[in-house]
Protein backbone atom coordinates (compact mmCIF):
# COMPACT_ATOMS: atom_id res chain seq x y z
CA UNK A 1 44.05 30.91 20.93
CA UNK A 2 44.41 27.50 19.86
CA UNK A 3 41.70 26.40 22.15
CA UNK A 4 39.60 28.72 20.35
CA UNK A 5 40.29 27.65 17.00
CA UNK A 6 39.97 23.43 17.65
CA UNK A 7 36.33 24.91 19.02
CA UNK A 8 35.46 26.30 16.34
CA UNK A 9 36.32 24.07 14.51
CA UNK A 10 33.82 21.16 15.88
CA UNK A 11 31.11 23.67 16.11
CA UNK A 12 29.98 21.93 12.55
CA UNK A 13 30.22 18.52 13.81
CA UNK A 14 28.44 19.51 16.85
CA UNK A 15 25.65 20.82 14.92
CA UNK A 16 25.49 17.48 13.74
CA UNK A 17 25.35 15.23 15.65
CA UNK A 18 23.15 16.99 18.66
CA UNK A 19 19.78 16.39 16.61
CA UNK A 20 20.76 12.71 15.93
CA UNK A 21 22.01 12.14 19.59
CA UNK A 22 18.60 13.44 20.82
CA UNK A 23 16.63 11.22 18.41
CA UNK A 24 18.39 8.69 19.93
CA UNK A 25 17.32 9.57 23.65
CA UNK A 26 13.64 10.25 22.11
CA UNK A 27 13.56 6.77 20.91
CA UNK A 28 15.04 5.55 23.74
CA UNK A 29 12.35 6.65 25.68
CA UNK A 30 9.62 5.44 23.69
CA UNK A 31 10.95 1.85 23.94
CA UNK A 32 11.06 2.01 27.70
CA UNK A 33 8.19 0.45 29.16
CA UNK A 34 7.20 2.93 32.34
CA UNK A 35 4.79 0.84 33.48
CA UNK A 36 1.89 1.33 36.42
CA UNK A 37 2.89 3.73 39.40
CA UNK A 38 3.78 0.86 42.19
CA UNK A 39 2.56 3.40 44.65
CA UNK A 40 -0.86 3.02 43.10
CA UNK A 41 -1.30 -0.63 41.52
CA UNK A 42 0.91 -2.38 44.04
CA UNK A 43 0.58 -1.09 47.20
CA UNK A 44 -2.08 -0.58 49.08
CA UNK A 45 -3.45 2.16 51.28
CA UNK A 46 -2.64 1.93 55.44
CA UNK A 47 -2.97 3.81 58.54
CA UNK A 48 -0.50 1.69 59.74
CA UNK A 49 -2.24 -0.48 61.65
CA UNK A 50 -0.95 -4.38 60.98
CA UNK A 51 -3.20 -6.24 63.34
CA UNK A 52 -6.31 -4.52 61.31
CA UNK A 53 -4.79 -5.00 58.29
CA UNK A 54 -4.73 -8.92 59.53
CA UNK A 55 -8.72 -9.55 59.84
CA UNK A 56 -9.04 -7.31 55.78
CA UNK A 57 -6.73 -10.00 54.44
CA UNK A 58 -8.70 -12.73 55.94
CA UNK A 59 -12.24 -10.90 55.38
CA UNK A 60 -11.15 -10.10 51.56
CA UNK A 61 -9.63 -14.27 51.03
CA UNK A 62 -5.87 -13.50 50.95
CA UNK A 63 -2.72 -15.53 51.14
CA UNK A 64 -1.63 -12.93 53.79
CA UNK A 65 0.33 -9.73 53.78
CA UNK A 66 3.95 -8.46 52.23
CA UNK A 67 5.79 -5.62 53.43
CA UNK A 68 8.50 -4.01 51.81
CA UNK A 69 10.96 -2.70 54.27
CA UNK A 70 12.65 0.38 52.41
CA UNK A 71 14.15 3.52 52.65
CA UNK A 72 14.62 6.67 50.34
CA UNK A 73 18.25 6.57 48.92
CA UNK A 74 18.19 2.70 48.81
CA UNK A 75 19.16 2.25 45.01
CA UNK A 76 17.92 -1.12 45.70
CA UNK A 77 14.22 0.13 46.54
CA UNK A 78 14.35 2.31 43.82
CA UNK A 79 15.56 -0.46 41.44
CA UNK A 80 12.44 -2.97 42.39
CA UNK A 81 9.77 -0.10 41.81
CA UNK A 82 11.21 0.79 38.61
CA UNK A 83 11.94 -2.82 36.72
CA UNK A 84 9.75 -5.31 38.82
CA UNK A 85 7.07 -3.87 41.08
CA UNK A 86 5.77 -1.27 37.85
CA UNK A 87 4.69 -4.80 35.80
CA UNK A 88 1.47 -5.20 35.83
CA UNK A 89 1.48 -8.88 35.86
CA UNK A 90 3.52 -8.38 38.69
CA UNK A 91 0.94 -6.11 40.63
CA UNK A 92 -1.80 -7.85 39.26
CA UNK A 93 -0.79 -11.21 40.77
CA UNK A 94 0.67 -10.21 44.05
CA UNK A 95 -2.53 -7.70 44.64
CA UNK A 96 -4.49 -10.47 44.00
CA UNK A 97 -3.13 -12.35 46.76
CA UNK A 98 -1.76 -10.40 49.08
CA UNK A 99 -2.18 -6.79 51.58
CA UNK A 100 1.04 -4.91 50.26
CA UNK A 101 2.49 -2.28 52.35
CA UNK A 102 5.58 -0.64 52.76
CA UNK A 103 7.66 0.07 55.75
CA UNK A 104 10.59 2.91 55.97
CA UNK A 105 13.39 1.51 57.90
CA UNK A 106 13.82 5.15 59.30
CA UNK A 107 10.78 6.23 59.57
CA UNK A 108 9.11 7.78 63.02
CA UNK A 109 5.65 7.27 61.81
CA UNK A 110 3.66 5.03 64.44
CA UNK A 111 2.28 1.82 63.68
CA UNK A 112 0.81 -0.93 65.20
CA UNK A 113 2.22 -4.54 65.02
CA UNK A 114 0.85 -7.77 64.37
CA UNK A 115 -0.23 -8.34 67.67
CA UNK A 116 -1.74 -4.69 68.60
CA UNK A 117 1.32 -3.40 70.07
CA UNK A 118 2.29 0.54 68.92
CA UNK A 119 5.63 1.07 67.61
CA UNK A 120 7.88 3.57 65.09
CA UNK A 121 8.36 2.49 61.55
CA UNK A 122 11.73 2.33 62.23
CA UNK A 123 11.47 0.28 65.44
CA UNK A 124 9.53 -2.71 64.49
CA UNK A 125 11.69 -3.25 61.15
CA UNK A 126 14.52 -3.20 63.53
CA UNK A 127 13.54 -4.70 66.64
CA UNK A 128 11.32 -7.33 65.61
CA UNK A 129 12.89 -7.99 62.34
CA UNK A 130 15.97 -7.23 62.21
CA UNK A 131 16.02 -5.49 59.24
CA UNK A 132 19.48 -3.72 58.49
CA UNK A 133 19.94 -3.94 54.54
CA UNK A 134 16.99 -2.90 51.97
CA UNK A 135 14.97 -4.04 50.50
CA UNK A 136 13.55 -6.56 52.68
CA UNK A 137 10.28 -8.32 51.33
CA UNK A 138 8.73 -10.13 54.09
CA UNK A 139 5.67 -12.67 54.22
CA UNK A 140 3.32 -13.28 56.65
CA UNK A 141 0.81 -15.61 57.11
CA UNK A 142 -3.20 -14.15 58.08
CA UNK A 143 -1.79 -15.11 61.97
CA UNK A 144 0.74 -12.40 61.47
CA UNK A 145 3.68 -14.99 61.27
CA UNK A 146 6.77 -14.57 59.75
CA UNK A 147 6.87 -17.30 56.45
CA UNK A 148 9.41 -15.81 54.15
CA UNK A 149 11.38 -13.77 53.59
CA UNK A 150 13.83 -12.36 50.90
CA UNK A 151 16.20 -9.47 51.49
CA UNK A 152 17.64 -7.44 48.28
CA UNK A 153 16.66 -6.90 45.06
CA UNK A 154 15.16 -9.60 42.33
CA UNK A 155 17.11 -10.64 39.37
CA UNK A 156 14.02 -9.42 37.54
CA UNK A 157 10.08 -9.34 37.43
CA UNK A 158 10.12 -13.18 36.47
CA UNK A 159 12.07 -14.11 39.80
CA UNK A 160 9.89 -12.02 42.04
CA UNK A 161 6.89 -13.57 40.50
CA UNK A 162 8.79 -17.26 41.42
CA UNK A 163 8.89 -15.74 45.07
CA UNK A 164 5.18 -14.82 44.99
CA UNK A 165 4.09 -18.42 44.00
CA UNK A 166 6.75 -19.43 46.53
CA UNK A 167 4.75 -18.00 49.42
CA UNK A 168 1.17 -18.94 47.62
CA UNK A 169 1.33 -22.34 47.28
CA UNK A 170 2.89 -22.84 50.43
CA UNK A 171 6.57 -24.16 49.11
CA UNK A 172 8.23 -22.13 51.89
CA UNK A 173 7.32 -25.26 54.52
CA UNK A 174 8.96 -27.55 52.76
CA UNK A 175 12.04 -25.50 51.02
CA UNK A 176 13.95 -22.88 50.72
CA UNK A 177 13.34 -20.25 47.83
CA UNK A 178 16.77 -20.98 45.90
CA UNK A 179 15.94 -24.89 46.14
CA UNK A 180 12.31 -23.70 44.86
CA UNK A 181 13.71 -21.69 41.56
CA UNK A 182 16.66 -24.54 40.82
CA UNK A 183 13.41 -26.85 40.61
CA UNK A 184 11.12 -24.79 39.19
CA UNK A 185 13.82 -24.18 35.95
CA UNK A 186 14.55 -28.36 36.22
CA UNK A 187 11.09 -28.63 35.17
CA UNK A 188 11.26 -25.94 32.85
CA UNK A 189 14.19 -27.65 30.70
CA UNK A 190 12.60 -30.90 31.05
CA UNK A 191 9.64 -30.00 29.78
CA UNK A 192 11.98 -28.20 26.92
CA UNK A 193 13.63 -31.29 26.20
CA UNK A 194 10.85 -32.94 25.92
CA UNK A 195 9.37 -31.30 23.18
């Protein structure tokens, strides 16, 4: 009975404070910035087959080609296409110079590697890259060589787009990505100082 009666008596308060708790949620929701659907403004379309996808990127002028290796309950994955690969700057640049596909780590769908040869999803992110931890972004050059690579998830959009101009202007054959961003904010705070 007492149970009853403490009940009863919040039911006021509750009445309360449910329409301003879902104002709240409403605004909430109106601030968030959705974005563009990554599966439609980032990636790109495939049958799968990496050694044609090769001569498009060099027929259309590209840098090369980035894969995403992924798989369905990484919160990882899910974290990049919902903060980072949904910018449009973001999709905009890396479309711009770059094939983007991605690749489930367990996957059984065929494909066909770099050089021609058929394999499962799940096979060539395995056996020819190694690939146990997602998300894996990985670079290639239009030879179908490995250039870079960066397993995990971005701090944010802004780091990602560091890691595309990493790979575009060719930074990756003369450092590594982390030396890359500590000089990349150097000349950022110079140029701050500066000022």
């Amino acid at each position: 009975m007492p149970l009853i009666r403490a009940l009863a008596a919040l039911k006021p308060l509750a009445v309360l404070l449910i329409p301003i708790l879902l104002l709240g949620l409403l605004a909430g929701s109106a601030l968030a910035d959705p974005g563009r659907d990554p599966g439609q403004y980032f990636f790109h379309q495939t049958f799968g087959d990496f050694s044609e996808e090769l001569e498009t990127a060099r027929d259309e002028g590209k840098t090369g080609i980035l894969l995403m290796f992924e798989m369905d309950e990484c919160p990882f994955c899910h974290r990049m296409k919902s903060r980072v690969l949904n910018q449009p700057e973001v999709q905009d640049f890396f479309r711009e110079h770059f094939l983007i596909f991605p690749v489930d780590v367990e996957g059984d769908i065929e494909v066909v590697d770099f050089a021609g040869n058929p394999d499962t999803q799940k096979d060539f992110a395995l056996k020819q890259f190694r690939v146990r931890a997602t998300p894996v972004f990985a670079f290639f050059d239009l030879e179908g060589n490995l250039v870079a690579r960066y397993t995990g998830a971005t701090r944010d959009s802004e780091e990602f787009m560091l890691l595309g101009q990493y790979v575009v202007e060719g930074a990756y054959q003369e450092t590594t990505f982390t030396k890359y961003k500590r000089a990349k904010r150097d000349a950022e705070q110079q140029a701050a100082l500066s000022q």
